[in-house]
Protein backbone atom coordinates (compact mmCIF):
# COMPACT_ATOMS: atom_id res chain seq x y z
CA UNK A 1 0.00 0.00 0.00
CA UNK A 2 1.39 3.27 -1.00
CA UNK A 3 -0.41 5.68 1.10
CA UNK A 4 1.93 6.95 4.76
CA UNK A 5 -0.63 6.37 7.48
CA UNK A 6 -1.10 8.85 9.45
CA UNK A 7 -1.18 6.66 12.69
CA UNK A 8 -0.64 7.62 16.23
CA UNK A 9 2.47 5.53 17.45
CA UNK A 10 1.03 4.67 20.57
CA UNK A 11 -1.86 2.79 18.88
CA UNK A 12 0.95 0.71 17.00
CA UNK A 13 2.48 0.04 20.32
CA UNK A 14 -1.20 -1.48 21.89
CA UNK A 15 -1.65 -3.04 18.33
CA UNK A 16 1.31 -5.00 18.21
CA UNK A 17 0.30 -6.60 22.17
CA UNK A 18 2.52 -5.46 24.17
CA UNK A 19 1.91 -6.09 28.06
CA UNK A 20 1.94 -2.99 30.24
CA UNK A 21 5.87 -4.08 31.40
CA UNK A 22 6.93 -3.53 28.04
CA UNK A 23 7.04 0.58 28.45
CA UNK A 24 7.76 1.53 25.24
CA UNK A 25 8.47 5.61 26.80
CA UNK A 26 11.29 3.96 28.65
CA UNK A 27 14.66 2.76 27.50
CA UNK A 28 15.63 -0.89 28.33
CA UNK A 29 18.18 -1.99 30.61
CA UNK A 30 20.66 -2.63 27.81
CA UNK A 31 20.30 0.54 26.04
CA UNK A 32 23.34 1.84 24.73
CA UNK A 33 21.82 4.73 23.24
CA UNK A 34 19.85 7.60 25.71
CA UNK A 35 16.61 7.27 25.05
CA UNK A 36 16.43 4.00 22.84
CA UNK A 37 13.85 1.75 22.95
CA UNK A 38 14.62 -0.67 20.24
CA UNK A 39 15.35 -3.88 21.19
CA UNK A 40 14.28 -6.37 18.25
CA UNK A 41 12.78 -6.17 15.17
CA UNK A 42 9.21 -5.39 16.33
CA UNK A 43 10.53 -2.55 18.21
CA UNK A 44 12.53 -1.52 15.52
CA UNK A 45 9.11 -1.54 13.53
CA UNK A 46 7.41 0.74 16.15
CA UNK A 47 10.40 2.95 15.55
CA UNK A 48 10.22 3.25 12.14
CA UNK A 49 6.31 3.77 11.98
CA UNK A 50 7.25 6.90 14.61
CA UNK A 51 9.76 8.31 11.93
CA UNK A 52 6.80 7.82 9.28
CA UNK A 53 4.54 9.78 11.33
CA UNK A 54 6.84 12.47 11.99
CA UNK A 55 7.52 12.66 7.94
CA UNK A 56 3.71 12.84 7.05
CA UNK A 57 3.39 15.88 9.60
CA UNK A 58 0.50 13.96 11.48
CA UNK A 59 1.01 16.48 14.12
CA UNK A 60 -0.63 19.31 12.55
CA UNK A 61 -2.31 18.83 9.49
CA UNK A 62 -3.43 22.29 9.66
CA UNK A 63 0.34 23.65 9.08
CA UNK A 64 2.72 21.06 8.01
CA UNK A 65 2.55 18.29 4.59
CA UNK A 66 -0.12 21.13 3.71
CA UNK A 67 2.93 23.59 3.35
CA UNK A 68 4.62 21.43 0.81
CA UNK A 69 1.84 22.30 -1.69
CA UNK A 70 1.33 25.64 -0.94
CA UNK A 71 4.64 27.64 -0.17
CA UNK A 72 6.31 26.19 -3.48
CA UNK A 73 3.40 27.11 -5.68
CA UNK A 74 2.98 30.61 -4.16
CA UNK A 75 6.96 31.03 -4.75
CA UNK A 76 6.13 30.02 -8.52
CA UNK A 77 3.08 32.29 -8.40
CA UNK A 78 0.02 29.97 -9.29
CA UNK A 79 -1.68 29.67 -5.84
CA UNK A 80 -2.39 33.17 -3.67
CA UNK A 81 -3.61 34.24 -0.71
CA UNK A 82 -7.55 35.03 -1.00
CA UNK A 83 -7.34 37.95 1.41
CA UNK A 84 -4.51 39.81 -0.21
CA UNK A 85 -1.32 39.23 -2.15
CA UNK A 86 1.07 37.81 0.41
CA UNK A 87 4.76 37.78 0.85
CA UNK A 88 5.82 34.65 -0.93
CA UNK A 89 3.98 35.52 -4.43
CA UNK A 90 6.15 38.62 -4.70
CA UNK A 91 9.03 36.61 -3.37
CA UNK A 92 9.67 38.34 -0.44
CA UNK A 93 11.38 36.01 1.58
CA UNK A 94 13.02 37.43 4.21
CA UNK A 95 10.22 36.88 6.64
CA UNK A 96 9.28 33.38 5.52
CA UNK A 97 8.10 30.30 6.90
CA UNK A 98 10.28 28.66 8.71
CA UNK A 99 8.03 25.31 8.95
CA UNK A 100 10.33 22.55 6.57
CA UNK A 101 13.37 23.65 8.83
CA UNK A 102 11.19 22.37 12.13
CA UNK A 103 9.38 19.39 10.22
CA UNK A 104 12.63 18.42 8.74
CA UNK A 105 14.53 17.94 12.01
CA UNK A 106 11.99 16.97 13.86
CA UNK A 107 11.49 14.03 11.51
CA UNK A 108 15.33 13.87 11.12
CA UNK A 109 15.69 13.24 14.28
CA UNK A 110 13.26 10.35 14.60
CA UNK A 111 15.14 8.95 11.21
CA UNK A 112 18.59 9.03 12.85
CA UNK A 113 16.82 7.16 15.92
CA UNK A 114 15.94 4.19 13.98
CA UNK A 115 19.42 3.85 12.50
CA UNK A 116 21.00 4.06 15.35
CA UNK A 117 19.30 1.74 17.65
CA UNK A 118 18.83 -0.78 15.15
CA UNK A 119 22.63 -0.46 14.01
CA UNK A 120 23.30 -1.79 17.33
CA UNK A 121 21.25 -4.89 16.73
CA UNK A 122 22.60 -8.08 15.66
CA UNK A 123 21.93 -9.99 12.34
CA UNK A 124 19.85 -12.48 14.01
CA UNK A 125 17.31 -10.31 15.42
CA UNK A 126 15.83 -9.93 12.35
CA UNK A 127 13.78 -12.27 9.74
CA UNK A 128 14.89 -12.36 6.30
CA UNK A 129 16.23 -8.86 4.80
CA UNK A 130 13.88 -6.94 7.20
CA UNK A 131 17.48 -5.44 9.13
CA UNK A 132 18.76 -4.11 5.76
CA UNK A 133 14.82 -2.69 4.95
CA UNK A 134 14.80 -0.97 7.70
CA UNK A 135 17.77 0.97 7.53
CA UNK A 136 16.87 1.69 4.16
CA UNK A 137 13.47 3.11 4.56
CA UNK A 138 15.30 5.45 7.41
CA UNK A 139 17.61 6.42 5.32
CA UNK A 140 14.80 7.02 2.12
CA UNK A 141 13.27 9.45 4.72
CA UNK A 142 16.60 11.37 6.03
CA UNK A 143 17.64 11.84 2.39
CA UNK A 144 14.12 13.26 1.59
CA UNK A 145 14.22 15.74 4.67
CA UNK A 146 17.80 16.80 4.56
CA UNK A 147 16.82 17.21 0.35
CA UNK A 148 13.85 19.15 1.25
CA UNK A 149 15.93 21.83 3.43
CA UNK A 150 18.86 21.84 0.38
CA UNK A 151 15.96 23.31 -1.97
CA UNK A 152 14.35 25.25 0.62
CA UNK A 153 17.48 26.73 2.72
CA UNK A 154 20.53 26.41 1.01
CA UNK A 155 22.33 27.32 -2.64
CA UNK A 156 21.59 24.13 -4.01
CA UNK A 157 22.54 25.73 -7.39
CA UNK A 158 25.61 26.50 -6.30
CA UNK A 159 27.85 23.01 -6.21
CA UNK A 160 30.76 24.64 -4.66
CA UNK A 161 28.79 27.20 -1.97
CA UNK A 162 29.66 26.46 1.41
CA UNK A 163 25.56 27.10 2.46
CA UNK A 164 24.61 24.04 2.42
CA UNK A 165 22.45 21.43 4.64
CA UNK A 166 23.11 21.26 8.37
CA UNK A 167 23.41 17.48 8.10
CA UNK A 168 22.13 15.47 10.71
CA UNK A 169 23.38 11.98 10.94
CA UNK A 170 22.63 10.54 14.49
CA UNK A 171 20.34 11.19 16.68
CA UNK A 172 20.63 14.19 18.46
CA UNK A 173 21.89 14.78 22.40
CA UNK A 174 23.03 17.55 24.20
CA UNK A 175 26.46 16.97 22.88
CA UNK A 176 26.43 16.68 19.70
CA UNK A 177 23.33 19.70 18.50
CA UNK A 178 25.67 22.07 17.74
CA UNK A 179 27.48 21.66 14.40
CA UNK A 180 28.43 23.79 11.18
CA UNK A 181 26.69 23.71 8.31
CA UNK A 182 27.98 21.54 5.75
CA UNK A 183 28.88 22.35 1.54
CA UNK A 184 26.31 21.99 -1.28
CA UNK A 185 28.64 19.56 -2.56
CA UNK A 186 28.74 17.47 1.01
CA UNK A 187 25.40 17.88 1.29
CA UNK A 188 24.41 16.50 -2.48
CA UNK A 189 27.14 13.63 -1.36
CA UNK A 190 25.52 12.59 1.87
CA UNK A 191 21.76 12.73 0.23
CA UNK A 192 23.16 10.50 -2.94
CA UNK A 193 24.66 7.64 -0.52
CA UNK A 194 21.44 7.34 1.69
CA UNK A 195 19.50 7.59 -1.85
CA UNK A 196 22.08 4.41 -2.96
CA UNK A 197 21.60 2.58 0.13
CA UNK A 198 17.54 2.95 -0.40
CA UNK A 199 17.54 2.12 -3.34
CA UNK A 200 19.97 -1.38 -3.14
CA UNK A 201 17.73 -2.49 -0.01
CA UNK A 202 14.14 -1.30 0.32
CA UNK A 203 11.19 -3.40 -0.53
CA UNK A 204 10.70 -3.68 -3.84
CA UNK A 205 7.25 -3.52 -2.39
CA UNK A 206 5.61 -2.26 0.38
CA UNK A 207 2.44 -2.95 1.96
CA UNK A 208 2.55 -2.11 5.43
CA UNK A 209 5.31 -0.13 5.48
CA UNK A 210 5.31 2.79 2.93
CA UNK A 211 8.82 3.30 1.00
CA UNK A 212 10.01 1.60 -1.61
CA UNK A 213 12.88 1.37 -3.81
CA UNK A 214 10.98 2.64 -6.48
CA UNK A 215 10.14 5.97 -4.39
CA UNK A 216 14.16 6.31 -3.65
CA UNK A 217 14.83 6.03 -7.38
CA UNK A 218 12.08 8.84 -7.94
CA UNK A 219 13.76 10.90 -5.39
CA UNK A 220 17.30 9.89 -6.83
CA UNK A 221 16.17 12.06 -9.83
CA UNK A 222 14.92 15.09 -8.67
CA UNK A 223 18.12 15.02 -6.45
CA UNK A 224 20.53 14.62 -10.12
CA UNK A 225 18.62 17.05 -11.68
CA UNK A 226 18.83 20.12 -9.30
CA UNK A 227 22.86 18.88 -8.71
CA UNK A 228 22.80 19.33 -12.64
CA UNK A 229 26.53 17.69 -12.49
CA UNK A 230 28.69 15.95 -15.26
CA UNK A 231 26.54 12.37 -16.14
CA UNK A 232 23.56 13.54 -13.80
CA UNK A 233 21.57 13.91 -16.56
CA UNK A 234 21.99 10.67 -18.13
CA UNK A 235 21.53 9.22 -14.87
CA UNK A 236 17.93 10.86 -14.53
CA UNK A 237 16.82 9.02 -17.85
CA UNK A 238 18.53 5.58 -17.18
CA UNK A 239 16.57 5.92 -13.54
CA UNK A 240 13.25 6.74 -15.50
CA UNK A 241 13.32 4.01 -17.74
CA UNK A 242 13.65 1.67 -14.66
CA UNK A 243 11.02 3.02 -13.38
CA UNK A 244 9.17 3.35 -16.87
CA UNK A 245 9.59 -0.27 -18.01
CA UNK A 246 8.11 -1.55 -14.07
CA UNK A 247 4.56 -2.42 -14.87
CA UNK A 248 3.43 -2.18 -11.27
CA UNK A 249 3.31 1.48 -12.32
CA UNK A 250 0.78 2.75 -15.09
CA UNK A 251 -0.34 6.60 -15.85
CA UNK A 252 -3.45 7.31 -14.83
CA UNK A 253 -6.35 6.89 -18.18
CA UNK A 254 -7.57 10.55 -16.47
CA UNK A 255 -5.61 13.22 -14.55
CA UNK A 256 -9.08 14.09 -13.58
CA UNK A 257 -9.97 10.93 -12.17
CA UNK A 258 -6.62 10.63 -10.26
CA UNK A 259 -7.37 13.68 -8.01
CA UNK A 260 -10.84 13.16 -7.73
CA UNK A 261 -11.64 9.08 -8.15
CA UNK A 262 -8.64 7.04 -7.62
CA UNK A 263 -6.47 8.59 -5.16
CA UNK A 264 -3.93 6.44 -4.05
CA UNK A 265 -5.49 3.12 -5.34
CA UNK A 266 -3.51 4.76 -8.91
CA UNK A 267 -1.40 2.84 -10.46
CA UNK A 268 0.39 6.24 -11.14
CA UNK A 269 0.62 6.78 -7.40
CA UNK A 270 4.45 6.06 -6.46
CA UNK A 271 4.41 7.08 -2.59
CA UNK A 272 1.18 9.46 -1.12
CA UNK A 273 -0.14 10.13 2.03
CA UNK A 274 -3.65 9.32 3.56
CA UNK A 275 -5.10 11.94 5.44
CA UNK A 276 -6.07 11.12 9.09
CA UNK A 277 -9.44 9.68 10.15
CA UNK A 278 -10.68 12.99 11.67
CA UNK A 279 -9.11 15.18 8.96
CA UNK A 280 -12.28 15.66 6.31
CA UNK A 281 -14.40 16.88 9.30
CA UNK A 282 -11.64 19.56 10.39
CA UNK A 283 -11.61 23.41 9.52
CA UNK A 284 -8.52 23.38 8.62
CA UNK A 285 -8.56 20.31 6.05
CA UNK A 286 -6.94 21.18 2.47
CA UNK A 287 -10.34 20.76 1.12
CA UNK A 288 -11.71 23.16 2.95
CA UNK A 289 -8.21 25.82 2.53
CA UNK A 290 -9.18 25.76 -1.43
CA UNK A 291 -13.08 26.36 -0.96
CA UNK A 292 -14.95 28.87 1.56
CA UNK A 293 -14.99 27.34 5.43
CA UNK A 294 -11.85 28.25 7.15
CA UNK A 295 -10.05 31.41 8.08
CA UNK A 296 -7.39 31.31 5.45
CA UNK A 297 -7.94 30.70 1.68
CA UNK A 298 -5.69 29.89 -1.01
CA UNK A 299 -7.03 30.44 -4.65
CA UNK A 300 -5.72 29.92 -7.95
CA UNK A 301 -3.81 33.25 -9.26
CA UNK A 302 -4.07 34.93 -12.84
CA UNK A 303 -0.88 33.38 -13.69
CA UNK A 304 -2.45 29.97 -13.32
CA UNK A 305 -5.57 30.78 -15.09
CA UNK A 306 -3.33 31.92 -18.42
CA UNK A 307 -1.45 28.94 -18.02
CA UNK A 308 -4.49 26.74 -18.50
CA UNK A 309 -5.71 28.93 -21.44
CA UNK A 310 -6.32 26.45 -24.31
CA UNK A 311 -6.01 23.72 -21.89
CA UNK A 312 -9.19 21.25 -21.22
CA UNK A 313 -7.95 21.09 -17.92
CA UNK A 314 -9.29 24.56 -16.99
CA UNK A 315 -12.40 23.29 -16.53
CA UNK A 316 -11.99 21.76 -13.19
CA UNK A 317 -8.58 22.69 -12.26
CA UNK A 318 -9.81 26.69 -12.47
CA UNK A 319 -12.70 27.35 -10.33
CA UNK A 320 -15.32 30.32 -10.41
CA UNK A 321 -14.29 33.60 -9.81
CA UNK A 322 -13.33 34.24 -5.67
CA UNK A 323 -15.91 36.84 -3.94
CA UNK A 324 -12.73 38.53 -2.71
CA UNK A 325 -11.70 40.39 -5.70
CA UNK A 326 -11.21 43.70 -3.67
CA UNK A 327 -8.75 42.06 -1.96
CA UNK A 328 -7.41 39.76 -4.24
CA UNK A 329 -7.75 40.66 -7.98
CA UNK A 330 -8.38 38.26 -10.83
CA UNK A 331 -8.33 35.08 -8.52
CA UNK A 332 -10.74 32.30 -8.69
CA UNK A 333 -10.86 28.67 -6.63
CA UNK A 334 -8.32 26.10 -6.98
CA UNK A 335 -10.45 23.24 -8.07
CA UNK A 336 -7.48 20.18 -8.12
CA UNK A 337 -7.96 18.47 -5.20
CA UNK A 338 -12.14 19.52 -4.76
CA UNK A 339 -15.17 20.36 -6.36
CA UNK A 340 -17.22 23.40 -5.81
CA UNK A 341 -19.29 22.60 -2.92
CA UNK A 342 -18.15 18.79 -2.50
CA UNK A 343 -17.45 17.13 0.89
CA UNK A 344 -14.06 16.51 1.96
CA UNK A 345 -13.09 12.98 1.60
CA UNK A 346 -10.27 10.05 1.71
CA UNK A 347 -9.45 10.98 -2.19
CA UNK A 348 -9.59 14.56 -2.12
CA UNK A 349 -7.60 15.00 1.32
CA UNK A 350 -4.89 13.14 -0.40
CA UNK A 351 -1.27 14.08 -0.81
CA UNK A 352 1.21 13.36 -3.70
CA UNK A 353 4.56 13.03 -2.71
CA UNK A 354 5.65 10.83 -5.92
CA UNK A 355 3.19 10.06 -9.41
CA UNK A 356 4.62 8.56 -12.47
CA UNK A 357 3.95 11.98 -14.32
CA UNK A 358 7.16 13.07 -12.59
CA UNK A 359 9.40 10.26 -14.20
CA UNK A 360 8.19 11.29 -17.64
CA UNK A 361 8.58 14.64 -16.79
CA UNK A 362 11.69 14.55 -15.46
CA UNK A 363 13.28 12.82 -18.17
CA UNK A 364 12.46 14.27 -21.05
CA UNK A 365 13.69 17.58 -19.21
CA UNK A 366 16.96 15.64 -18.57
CA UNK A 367 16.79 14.60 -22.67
CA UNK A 368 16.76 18.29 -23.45
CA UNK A 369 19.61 18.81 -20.90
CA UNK A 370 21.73 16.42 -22.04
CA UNK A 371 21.57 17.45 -25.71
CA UNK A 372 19.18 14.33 -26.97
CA UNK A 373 16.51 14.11 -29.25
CA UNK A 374 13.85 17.03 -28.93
CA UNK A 375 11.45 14.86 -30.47
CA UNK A 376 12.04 11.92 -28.00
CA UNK A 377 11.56 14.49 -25.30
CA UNK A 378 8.25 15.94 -27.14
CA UNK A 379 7.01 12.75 -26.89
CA UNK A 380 6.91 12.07 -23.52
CA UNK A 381 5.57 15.30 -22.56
CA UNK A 382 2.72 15.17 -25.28
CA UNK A 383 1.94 11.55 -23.59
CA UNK A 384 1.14 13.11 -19.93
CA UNK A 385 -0.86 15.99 -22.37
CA UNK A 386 -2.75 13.07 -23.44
CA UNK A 387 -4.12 11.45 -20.04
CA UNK A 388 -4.74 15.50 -19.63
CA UNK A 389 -7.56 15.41 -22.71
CA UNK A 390 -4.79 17.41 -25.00
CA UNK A 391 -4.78 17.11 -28.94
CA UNK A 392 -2.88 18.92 -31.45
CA UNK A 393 -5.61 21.20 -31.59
CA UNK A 394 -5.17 22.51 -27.95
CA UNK A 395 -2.34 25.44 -27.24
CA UNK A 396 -0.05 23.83 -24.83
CA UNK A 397 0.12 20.99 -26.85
CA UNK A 398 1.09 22.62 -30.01
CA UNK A 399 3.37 24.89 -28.14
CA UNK A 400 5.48 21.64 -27.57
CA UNK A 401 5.34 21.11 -31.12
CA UNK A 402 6.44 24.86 -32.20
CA UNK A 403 9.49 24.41 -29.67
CA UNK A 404 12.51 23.81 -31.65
CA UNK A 405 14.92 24.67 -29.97
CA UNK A 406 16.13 23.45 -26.73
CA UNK A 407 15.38 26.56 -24.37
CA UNK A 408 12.17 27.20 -25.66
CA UNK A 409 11.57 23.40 -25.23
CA UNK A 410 13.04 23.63 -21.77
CA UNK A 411 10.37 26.87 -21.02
CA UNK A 412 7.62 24.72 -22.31
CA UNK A 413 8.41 21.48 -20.59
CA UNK A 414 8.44 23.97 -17.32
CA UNK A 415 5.18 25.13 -17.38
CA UNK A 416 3.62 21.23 -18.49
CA UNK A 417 5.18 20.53 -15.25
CA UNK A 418 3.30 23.48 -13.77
CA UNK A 419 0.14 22.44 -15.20
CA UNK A 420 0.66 18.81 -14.40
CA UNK A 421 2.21 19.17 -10.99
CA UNK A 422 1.21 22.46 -9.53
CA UNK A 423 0.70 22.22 -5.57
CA UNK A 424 1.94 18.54 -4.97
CA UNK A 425 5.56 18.98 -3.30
CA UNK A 426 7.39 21.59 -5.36
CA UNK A 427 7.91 20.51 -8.75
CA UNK A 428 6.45 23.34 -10.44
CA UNK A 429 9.09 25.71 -8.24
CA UNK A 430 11.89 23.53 -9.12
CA UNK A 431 11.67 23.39 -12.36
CA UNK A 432 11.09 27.18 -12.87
CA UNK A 433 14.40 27.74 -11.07
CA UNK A 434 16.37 25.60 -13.41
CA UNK A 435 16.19 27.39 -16.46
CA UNK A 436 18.29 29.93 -16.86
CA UNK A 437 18.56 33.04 -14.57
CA UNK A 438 17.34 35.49 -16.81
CA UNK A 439 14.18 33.13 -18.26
CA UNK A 440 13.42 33.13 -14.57
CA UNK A 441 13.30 36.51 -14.30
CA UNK A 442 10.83 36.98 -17.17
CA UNK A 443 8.65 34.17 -16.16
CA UNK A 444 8.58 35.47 -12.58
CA UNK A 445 9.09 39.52 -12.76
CA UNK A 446 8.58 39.57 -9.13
CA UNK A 447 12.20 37.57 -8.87
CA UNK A 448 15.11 40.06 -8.50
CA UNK A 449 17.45 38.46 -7.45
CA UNK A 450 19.21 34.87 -7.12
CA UNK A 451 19.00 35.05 -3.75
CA UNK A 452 15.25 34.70 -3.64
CA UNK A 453 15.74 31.15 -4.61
CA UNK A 454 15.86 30.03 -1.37
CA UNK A 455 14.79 31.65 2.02
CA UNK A 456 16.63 32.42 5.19
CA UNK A 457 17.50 29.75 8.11
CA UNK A 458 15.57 30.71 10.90
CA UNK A 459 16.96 32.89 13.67
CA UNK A 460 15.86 30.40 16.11
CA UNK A 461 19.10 27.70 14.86
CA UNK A 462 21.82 30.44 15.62
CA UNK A 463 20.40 31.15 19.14
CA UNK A 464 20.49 27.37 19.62
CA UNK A 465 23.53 26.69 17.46
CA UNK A 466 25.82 29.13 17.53
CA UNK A 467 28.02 26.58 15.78
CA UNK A 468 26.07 26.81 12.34
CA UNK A 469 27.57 29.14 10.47
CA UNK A 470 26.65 32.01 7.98
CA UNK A 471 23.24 33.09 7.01
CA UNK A 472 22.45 32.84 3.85
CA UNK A 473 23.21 35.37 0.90
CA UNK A 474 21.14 38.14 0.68
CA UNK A 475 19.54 37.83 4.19
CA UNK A 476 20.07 39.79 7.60
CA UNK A 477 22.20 37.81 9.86
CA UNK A 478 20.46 39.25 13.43
């Protein structure tokens, strides 16, 4: 099963029978680790579902995997603020969320505390390959967090910058918190060899337990094609065609249907989360965030409506005009994940970390890169068109056709992945930034300077770490 449960650890604990002397909150006697609890491979189970939780944000739905769809897309400038223009559609950073630094570490944390104690068990204690699994799915998750802070906190376009990650590689204690901040280049180095590890030993499949190799591989690419080194290109495509030729994984007949039928029973679906039991009856829900019945409301901008233009898609990805217009100009709903006036439910309260629409994405982008057939690349963008209800006849998809050369190709291959992708977990942001510097600036007038690529670490880490380092470019320091 592909979908990250969103399950309170303590109900794992009562689930798997453990008598009341079995205190999971307590470390046992032969703890050699502070504060481990893992003992044998059903502990080390409870352990890892702990470190899923803490990566699908269960802790605050309101705030946290919620975040990953809407900062990115308001950085690219498709999804607004109903109530005014806010901060991160002009990208103005300076004052920004802070929220993937404190998800990231918290969930690093309980990562690093799954390696660790089960590191320290033997061979034995473990059935089968579950040891090596284990690890791996760990280490899946700390290269996704510590990749998530690279693109959100450090100059991940700059290989030799010494702002990189703050890498966290063991569980942290009162004597080890305060460290420096590692290189771009350390930090692509460190994510790559957890990626490797995930990739040679997690489940091929997954049922109970979430990440696969198939989800490392996935993450392997968008990791080569931001480092955007010598052979990373390459690499993305050879990684897409394993992914391509596995026929557990199929695009979805509909990208309508995905979002608002299948859900994570897709075929397409590589790795998603489920929302929590209580979540479609909350007033915070993401449902409810795109249509009228919380405090905050995030619509679909003017950008995003001219993107669709010519685009069958419009019709139920672009909503009716907002009632807020005096605050918020030329916006209208954000119908991708819900229907005007539709309940909030399993499918629609869904998030997308991985789809197969990525893979081909990714790799025709990495064709184009890499100086390969334009026409090979067309091809795989006009097939995700397709499953969109494109033709020939429709804009975008003849814009892929007029594109003959490889930047304008490159342009039009970003804003398919806008289309495609917009408000999942950053794609559309991602792939804006790597075209060139001044294409960006065109595209996104509101985009000054380089700088605005990422956003500052929070104050908080040099209070607490005074160890860390520099801020980064282009931000106040104090």
């Amino acid at each position: 099963m592909k979908a990250l449960y969103k399950i309170m650890v303590i109900v794992l604990v009562v689930a798997l029978n453990y008598g009341c002397e079995k205190n999971l909150s307590a470390p046992p006697k032969n703890a050699k680790v502070e504060g481990n609890t893992i003992i044998d491979q059903a502990t080390s189970q409870i352990a890892l579902n702990g470190a899923y939780y803490n990566f699908a944000n269960a802790t605050n739905i309101k705030t946290d995997w919620q975040m990953h769809q809407l900062l990115p897309a308001q950085f690219a400038g498709y999804i607004g603020y109903g109530f005014g223009t806010s901060n991160p559609e002009l990208n103005l950073t300076e004052n920004s969320s802070g929220i993937y630094w404190e998800e990231s570490y918290r969930a690093l944390n309980a990562a690093n505390g799954v390696i660790a104690g089960v590191n320290q068990l033997s061979d034995n204690a473990f059935s089968g390959n579950r040891k090596k699994e284990i690890l791996a799915e760990a280490k899946f998750i700390r290269a996704y967090l510590h990749f998530k802070v690279l693109s959100y906190y450090a100059e991940w376009y700059k290989i030799n910058s010494t702002q990189g990650v703050l890498l966290r590689d063991e569980l942290s204690t009162l004597t080890n918190i305060l460290k420096k901040r590692s290189t771009v280049k350390e930090s692509y180095d460190f994510i790559l060899e957890d990626l490797d590890e995930a990739i040679a030993n997690a489940p091929a499949t997954n049922p109970n337990h979430y990440a696969t190799k198939w989800a490392a591989i996935v993450l392997k690419m968008r990791v080569l094609m931001n480092r955007a080194g010598a052979g990373d290109y390459s690499s993305v495509m050879q990684l897409a065609d394993q992914v391509l030729q596995n026929p557990d994984y199929a695009l979805e007949s509909s990208q309508q249907n995905l979002f608002r039928v299948s859900g994570l029973a897709s075929k397409e679906v590589i790795l998603g989360i489920k929302p929590q039991a209580l979540q479609m009856s909350d007033p915070y829900s993401k449902t409810r965030q795109y249509w009228p019945s919380a405090s905050a409301l995030y619509v679909a901008t003017q950008a995003l409506k001219e993107l669709f233009a010519g685009d069958p898609r419009e019709s139920w990805i672009i909503g009716p005009a907002t009632p807020y217009q005096e605050y918020s100009p030329n916006t209208t709903y954000f119908g991708k994940y819900v229907q005007a006036g539709s309940t909030p439910s399993v499918v629609t309260e869904t998030d997308y970390v991985f789809r197969l629409t990525e893979v081909y994405l990714l790799k025709a982008e990495a064709i184009v890169r890499s100086g390969g057939s334009l026409s090979d690349a067309k091809a795989l963008v006009h097939t995700i068109q397709q499953k969109g209800g494109l033709t020939a006849a429709n804009a975008p998809y003849a814009a892929i056709d007029a594109a003959n050369n490889a930047a304008d190709l490159l342009v039009q291959i970003f804003k398919e992945t806008s289309r495609s992708m917009v408000a999942e977990d950053g794609s559309e942001w991602m792939a804006l930034l790597r075209l060139p510097f001044e294409t960006v600036k065109q595209l996104k007038p509101t985009i000054s300077n380089q700088f605005q690529y990422i956003i500052p670490v929070p104050r908080t880490e040099f209070v607490y770490n005074p160890q860390f380092g520099e801020q980064n470019t282009g931000y106040n320091a104090n």
